[in-house]
PDB file of N, CA and C in Angstrom:
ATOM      1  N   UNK A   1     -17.726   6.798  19.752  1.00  0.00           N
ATOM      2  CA  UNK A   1     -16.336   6.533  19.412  1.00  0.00           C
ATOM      3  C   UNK A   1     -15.676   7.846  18.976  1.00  0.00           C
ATOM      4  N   UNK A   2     -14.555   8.538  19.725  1.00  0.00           N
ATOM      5  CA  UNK A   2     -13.874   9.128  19.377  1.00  0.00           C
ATOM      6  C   UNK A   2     -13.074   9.448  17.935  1.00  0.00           C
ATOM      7  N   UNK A   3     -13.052  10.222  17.079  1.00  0.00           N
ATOM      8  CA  UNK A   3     -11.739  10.177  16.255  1.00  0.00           C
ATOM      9  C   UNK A   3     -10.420  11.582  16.595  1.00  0.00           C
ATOM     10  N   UNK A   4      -9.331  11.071  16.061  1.00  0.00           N
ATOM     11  CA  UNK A   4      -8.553  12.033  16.542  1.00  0.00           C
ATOM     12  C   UNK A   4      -7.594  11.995  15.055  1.00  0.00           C
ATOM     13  N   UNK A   5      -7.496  13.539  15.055  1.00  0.00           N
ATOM     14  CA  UNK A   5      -6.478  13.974  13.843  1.00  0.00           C
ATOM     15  C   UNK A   5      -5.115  14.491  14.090  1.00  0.00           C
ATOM     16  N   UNK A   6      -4.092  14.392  13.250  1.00  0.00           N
ATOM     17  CA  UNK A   6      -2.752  14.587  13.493  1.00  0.00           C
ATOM     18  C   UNK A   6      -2.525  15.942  12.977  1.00  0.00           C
ATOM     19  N   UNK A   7      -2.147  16.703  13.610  1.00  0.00           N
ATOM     20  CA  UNK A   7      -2.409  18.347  12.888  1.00  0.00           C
ATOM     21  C   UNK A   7      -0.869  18.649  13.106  1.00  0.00           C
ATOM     22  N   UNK A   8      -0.142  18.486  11.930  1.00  0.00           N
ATOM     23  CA  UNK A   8       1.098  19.365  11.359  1.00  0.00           C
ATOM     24  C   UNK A   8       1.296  20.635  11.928  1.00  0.00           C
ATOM     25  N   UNK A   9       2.169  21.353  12.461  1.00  0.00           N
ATOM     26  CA  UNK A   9       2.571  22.924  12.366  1.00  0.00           C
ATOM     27  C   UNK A   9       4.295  22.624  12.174  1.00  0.00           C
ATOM     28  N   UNK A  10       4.476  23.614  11.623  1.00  0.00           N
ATOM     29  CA  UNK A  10       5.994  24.103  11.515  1.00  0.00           C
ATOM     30  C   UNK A  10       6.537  25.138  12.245  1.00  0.00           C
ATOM     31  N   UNK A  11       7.652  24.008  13.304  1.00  0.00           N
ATOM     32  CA  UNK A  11       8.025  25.395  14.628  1.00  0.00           C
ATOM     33  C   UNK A  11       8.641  27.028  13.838  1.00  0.00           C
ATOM     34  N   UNK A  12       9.367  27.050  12.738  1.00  0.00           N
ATOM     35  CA  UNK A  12       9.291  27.821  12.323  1.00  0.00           C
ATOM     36  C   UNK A  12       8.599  29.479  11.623  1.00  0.00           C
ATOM     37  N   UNK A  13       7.241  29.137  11.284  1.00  0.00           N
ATOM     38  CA  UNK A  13       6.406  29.497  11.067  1.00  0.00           C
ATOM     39  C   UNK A  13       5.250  29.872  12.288  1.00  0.00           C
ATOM     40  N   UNK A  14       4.191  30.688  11.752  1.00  0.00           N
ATOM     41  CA  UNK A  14       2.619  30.791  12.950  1.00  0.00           C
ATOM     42  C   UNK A  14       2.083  30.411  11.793  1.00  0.00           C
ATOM     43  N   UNK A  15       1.591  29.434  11.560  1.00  0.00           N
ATOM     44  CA  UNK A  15       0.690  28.533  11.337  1.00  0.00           C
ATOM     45  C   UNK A  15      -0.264  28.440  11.691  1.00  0.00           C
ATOM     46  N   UNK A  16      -1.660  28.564  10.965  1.00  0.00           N
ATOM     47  CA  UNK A  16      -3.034  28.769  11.898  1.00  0.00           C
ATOM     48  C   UNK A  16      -4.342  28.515  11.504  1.00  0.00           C
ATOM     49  N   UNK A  17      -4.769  27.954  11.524  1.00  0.00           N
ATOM     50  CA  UNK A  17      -6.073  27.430  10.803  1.00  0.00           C
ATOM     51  C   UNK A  17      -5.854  26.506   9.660  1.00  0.00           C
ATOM     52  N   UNK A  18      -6.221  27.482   8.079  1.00  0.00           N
ATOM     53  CA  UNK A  18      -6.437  26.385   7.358  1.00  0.00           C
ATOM     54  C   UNK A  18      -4.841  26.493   6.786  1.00  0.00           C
ATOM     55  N   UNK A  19      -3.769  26.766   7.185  1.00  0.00           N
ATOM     56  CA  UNK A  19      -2.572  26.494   6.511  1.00  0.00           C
ATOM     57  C   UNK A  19      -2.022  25.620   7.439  1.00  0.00           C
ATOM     58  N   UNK A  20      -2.081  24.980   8.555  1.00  0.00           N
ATOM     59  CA  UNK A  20      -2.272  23.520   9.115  1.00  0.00           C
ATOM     60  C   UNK A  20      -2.503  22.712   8.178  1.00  0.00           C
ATOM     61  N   UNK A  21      -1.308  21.548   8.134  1.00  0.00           N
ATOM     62  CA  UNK A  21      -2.102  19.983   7.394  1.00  0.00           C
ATOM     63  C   UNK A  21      -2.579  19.149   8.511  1.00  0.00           C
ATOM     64  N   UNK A  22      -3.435  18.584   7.980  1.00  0.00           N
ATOM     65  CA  UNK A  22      -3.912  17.785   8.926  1.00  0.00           C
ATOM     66  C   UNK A  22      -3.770  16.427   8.379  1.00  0.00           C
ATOM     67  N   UNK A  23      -3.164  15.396   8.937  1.00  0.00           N
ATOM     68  CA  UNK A  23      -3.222  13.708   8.402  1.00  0.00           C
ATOM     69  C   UNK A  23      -4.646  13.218   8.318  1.00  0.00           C
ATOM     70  N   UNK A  24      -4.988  12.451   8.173  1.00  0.00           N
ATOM     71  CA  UNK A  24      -6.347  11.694   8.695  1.00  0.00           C
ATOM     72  C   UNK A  24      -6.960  11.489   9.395  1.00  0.00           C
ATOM     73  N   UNK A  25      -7.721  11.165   9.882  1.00  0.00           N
ATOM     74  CA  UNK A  25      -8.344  11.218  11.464  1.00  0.00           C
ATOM     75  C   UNK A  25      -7.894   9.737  11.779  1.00  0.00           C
ATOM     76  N   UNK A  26      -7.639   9.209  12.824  1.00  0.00           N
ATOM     77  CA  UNK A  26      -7.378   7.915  13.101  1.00  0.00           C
ATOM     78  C   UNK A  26      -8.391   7.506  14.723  1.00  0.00           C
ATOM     79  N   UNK A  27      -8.784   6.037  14.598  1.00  0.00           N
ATOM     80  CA  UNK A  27      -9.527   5.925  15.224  1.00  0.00           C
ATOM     81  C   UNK A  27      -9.580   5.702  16.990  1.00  0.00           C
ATOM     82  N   UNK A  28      -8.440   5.642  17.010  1.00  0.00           N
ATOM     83  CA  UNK A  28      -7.452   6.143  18.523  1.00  0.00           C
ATOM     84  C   UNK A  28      -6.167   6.720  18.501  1.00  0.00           C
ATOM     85  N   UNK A  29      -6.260   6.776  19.410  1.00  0.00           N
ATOM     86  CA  UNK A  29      -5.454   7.737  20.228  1.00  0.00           C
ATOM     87  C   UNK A  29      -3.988   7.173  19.895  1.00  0.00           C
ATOM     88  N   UNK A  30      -3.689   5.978  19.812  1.00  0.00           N
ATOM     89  CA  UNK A  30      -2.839   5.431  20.258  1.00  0.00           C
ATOM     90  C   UNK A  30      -2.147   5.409  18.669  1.00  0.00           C
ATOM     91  N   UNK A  31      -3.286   5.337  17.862  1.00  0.00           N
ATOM     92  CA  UNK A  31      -2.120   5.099  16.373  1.00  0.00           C
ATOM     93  C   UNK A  31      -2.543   6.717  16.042  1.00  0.00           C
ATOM     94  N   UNK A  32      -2.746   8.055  16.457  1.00  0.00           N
ATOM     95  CA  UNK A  32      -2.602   9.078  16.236  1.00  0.00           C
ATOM     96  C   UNK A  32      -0.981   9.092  16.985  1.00  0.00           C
ATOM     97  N   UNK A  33      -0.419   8.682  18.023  1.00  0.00           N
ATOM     98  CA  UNK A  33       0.388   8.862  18.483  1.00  0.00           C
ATOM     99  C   UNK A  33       1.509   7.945  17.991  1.00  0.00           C
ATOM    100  N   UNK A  34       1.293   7.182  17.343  1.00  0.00           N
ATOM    101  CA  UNK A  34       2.029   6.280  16.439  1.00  0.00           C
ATOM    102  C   UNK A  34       2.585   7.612  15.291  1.00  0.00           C
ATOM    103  N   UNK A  35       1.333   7.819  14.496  1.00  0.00           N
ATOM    104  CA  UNK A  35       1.857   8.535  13.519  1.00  0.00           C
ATOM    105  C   UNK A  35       2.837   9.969  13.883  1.00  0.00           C
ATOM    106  N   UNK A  36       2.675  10.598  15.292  1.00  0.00           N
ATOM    107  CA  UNK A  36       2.695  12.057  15.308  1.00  0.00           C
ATOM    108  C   UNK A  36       4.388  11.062  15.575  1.00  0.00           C
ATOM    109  N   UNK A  37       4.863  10.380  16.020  1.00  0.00           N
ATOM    110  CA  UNK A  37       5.773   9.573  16.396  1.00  0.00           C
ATOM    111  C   UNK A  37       7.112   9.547  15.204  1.00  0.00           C
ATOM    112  N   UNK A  38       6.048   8.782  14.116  1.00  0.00           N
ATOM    113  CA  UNK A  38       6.819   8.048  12.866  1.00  0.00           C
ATOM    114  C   UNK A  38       7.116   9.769  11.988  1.00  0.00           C
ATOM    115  N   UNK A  39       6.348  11.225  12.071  1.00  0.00           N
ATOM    116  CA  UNK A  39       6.230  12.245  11.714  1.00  0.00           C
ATOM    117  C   UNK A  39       7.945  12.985  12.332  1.00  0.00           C
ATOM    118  N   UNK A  40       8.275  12.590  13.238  1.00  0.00           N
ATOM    119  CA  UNK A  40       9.248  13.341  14.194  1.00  0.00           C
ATOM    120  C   UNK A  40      10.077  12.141  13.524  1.00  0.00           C
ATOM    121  N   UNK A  41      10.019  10.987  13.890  1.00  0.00           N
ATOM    122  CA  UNK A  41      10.906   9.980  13.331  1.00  0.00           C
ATOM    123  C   UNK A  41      11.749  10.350  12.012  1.00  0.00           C
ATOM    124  N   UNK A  42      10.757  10.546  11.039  1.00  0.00           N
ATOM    125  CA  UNK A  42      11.110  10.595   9.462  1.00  0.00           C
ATOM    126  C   UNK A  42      12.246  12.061   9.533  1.00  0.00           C
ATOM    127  N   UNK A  43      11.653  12.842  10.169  1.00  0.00           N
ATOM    128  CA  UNK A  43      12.363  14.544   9.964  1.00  0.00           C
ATOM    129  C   UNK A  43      13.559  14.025  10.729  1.00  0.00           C
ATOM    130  N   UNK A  44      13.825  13.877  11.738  1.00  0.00           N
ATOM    131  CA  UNK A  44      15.499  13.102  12.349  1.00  0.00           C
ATOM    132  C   UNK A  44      16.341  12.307  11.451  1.00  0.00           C
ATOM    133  N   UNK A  45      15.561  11.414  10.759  1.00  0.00           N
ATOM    134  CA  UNK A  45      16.265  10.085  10.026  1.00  0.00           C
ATOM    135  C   UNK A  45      16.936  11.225   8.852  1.00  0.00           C
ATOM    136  N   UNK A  46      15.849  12.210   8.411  1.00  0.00           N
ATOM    137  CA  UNK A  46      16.500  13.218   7.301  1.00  0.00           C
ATOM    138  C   UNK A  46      18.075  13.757   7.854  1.00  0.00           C
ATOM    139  N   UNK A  47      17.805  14.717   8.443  1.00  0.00           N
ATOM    140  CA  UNK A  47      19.095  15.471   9.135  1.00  0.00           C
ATOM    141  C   UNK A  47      19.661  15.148   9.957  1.00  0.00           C
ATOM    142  N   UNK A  48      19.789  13.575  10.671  1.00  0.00           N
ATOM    143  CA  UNK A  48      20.551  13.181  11.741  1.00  0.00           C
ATOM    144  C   UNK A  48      22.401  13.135  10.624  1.00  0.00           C
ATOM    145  N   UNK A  49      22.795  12.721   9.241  1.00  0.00           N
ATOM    146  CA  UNK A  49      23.726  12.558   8.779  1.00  0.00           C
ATOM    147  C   UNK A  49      24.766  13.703   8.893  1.00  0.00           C
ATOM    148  N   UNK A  50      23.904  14.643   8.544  1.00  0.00           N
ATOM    149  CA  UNK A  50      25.101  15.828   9.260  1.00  0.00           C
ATOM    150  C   UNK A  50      25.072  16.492  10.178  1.00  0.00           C
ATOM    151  N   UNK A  51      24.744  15.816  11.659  1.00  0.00           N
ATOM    152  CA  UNK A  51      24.615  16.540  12.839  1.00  0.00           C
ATOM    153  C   UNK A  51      25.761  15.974  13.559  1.00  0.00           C
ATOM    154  N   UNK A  52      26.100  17.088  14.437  1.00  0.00           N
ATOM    155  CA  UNK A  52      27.581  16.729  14.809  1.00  0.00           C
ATOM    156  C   UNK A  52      27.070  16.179  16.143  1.00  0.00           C
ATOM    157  N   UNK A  53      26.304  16.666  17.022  1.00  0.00           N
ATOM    158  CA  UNK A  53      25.521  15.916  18.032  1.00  0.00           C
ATOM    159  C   UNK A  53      24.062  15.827  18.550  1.00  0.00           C
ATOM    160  N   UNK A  54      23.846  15.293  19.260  1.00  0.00           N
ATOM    161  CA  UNK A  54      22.376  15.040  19.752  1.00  0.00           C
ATOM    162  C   UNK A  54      21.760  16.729  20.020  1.00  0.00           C
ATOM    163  N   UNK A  55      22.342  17.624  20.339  1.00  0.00           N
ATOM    164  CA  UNK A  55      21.734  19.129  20.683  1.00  0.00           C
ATOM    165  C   UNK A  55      22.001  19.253  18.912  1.00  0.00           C
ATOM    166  N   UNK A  56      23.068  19.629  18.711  1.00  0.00           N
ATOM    167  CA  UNK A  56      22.694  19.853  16.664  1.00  0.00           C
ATOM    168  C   UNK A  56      21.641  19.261  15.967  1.00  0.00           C
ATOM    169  N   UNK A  57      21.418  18.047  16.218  1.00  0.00           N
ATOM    170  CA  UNK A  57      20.335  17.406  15.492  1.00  0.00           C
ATOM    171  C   UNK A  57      19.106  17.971  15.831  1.00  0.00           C
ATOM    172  N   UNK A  58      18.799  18.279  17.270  1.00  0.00           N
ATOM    173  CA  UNK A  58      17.958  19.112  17.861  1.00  0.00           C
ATOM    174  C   UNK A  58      17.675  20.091  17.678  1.00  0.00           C
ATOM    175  N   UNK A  59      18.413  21.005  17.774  1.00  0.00           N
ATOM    176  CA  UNK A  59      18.999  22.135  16.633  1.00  0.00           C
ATOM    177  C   UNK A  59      18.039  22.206  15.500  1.00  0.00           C
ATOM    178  N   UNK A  60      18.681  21.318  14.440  1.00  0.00           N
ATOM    179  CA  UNK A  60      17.987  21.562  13.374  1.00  0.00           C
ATOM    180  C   UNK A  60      16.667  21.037  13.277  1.00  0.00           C
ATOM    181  N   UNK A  61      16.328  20.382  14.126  1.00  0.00           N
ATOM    182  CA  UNK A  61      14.726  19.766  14.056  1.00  0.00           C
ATOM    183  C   UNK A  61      14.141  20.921  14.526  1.00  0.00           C
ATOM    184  N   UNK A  62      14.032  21.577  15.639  1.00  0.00           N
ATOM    185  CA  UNK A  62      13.691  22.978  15.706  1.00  0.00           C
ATOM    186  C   UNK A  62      13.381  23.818  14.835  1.00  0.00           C
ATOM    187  N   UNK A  63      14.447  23.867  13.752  1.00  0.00           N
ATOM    188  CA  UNK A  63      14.362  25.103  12.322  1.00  0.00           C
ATOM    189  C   UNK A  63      13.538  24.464  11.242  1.00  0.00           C
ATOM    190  N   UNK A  64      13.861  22.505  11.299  1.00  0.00           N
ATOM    191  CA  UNK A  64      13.322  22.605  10.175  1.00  0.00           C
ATOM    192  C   UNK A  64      12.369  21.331  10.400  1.00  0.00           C
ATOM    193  N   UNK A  65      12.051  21.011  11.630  1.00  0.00           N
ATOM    194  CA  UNK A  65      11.027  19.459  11.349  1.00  0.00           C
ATOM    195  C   UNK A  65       9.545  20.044  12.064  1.00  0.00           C
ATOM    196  N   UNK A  66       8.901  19.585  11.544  1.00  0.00           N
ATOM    197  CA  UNK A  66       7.400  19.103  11.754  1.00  0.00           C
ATOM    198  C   UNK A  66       7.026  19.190  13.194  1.00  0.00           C
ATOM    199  N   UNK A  67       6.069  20.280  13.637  1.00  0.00           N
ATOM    200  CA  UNK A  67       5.431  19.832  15.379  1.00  0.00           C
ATOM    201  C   UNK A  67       4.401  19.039  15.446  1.00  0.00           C
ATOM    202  N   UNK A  68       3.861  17.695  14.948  1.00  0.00           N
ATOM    203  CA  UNK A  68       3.014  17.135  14.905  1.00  0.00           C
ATOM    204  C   UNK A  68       2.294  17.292  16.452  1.00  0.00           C
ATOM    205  N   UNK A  69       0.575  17.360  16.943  1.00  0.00           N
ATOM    206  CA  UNK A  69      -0.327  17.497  17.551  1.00  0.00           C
ATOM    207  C   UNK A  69      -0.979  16.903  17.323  1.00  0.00           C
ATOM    208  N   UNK A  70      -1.986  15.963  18.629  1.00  0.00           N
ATOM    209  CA  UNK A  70      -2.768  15.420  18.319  1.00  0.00           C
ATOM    210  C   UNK A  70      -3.956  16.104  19.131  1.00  0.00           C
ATOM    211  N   UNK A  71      -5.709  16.385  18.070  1.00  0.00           N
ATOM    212  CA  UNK A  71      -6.675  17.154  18.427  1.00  0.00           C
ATOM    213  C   UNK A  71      -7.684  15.987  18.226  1.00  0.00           C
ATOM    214  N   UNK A  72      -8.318  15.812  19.657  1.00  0.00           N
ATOM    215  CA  UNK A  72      -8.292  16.725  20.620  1.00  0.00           C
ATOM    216  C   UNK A  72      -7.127  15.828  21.464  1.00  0.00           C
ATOM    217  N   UNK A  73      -6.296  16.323  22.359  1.00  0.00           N
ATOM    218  CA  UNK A  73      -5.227  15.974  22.818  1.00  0.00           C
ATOM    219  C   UNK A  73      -5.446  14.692  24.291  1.00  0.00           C
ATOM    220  N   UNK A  74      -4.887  13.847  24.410  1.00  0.00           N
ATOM    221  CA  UNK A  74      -4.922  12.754  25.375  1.00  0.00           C
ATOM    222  C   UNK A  74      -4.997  13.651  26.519  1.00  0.00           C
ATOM    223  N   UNK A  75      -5.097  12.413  27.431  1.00  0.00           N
ATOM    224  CA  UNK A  75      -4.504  12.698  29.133  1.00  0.00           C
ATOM    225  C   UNK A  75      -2.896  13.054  28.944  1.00  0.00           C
ATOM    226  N   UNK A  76      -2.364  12.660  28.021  1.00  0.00           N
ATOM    227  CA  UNK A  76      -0.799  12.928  28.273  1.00  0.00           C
ATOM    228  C   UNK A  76      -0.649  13.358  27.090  1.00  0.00           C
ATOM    229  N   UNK A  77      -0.369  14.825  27.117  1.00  0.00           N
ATOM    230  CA  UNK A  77      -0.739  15.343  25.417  1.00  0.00           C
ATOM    231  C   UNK A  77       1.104  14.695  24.544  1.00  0.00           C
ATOM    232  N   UNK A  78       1.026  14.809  23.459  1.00  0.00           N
ATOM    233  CA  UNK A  78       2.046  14.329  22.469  1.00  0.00           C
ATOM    234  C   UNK A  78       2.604  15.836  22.173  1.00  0.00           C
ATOM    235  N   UNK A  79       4.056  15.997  23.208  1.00  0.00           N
ATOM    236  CA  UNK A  79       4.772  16.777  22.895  1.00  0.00           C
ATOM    237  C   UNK A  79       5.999  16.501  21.743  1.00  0.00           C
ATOM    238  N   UNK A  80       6.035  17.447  20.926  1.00  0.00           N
ATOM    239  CA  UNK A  80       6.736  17.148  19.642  1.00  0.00           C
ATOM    240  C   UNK A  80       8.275  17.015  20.080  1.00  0.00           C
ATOM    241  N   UNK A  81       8.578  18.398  20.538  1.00  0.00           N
ATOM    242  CA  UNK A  81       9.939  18.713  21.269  1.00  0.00           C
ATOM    243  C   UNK A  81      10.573  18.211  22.321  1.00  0.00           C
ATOM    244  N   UNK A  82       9.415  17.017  23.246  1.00  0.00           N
ATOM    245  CA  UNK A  82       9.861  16.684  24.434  1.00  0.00           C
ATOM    246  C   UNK A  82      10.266  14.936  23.766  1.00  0.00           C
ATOM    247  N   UNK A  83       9.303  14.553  22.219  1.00  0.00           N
ATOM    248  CA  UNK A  83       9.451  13.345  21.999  1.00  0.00           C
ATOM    249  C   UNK A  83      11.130  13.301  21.047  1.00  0.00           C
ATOM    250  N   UNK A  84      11.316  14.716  20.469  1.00  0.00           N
ATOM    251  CA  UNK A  84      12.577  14.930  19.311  1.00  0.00           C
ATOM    252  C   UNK A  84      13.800  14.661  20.409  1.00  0.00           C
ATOM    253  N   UNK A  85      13.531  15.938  21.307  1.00  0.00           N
ATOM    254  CA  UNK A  85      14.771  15.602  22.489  1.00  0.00           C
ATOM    255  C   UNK A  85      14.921  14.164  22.640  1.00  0.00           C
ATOM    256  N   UNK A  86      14.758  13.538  23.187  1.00  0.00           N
ATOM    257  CA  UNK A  86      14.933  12.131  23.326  1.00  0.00           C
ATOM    258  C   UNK A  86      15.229  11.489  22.462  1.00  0.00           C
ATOM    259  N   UNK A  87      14.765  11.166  21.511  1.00  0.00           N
ATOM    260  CA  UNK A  87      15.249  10.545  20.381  1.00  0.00           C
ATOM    261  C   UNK A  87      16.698  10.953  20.028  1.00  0.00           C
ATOM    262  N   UNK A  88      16.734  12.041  19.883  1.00  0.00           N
ATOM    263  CA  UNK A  88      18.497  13.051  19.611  1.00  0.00           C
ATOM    264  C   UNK A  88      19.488  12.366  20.441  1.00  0.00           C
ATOM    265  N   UNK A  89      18.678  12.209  21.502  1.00  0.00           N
ATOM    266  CA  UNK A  89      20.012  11.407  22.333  1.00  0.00           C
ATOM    267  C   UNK A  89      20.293  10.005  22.477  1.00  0.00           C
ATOM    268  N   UNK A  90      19.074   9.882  22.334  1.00  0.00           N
ATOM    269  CA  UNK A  90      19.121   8.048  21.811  1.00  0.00           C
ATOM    270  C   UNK A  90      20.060   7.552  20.589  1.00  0.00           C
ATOM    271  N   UNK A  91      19.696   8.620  19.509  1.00  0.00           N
ATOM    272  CA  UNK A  91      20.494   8.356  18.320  1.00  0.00           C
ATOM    273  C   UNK A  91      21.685   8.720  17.847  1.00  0.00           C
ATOM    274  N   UNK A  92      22.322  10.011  18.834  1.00  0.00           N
ATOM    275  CA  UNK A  92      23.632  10.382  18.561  1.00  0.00           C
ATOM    276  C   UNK A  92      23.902  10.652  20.017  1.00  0.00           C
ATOM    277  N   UNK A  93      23.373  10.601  20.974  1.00  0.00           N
ATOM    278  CA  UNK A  93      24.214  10.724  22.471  1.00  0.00           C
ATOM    279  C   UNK A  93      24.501  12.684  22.785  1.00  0.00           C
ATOM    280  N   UNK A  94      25.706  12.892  23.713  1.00  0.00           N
ATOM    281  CA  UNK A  94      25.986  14.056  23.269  1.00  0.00           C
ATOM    282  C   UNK A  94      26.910  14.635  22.589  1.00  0.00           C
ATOM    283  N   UNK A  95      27.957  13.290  21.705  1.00  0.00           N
ATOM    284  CA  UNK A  95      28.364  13.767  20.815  1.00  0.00           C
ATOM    285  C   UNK A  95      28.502  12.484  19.977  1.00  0.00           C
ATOM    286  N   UNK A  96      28.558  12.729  18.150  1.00  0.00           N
ATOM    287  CA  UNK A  96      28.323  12.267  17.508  1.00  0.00           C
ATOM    288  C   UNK A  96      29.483  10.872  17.260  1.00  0.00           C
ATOM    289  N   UNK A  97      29.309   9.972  17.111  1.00  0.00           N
ATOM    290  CA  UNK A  97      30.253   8.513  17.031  1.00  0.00           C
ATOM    291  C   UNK A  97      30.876   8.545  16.138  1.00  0.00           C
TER     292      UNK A  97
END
């Protein structure tokens, strides 16, 4: 049986070894990808209030949210930036309501 851990970096930063957090190990894949999920989730829900649109919100998730990774990585690895994009536009479009 596999375990897989959720390993934190900050796009901001080089981050590397032991200054990585790491979440817990979880026992698939699937709720590692839950969490790396609800990780990107939480940092949007923060700074979506003063983003003027879906690229701003993006924007600032870039400078200031969480690249959650999951090790060792699926068949379809959990991109942080490809899961934030999307969401940005889901939640404010390309400009803000």
């Amino acid at each position: 049986m596999s375990t897989f851990a959720v390993v934190l970096e900050e796009f901001a930063s080089c981050m590397v070894g032991e200054e990585r957090e790491v979440d817990p190990l979880h026992d698939s894949y699937e709720s590692a990808l839950r969490r790396c999920r609800e990780l990107v989730d939480e940092s949007l829900m923060r700074l979506a209030p003063t983003a003027a649109s879906a690229e701003d919100l993006f924007e600032r998730f870039l400078a200031a949210g969480p690249e959650p990774f999951i090790d060792p990585p699926g068949e379809e690895p959990f991109v942080a930036r490809r899961y934030a994009w999307e969401r940005c536009r889901r939640m404010l479009g390309p400009t803000k309501r």
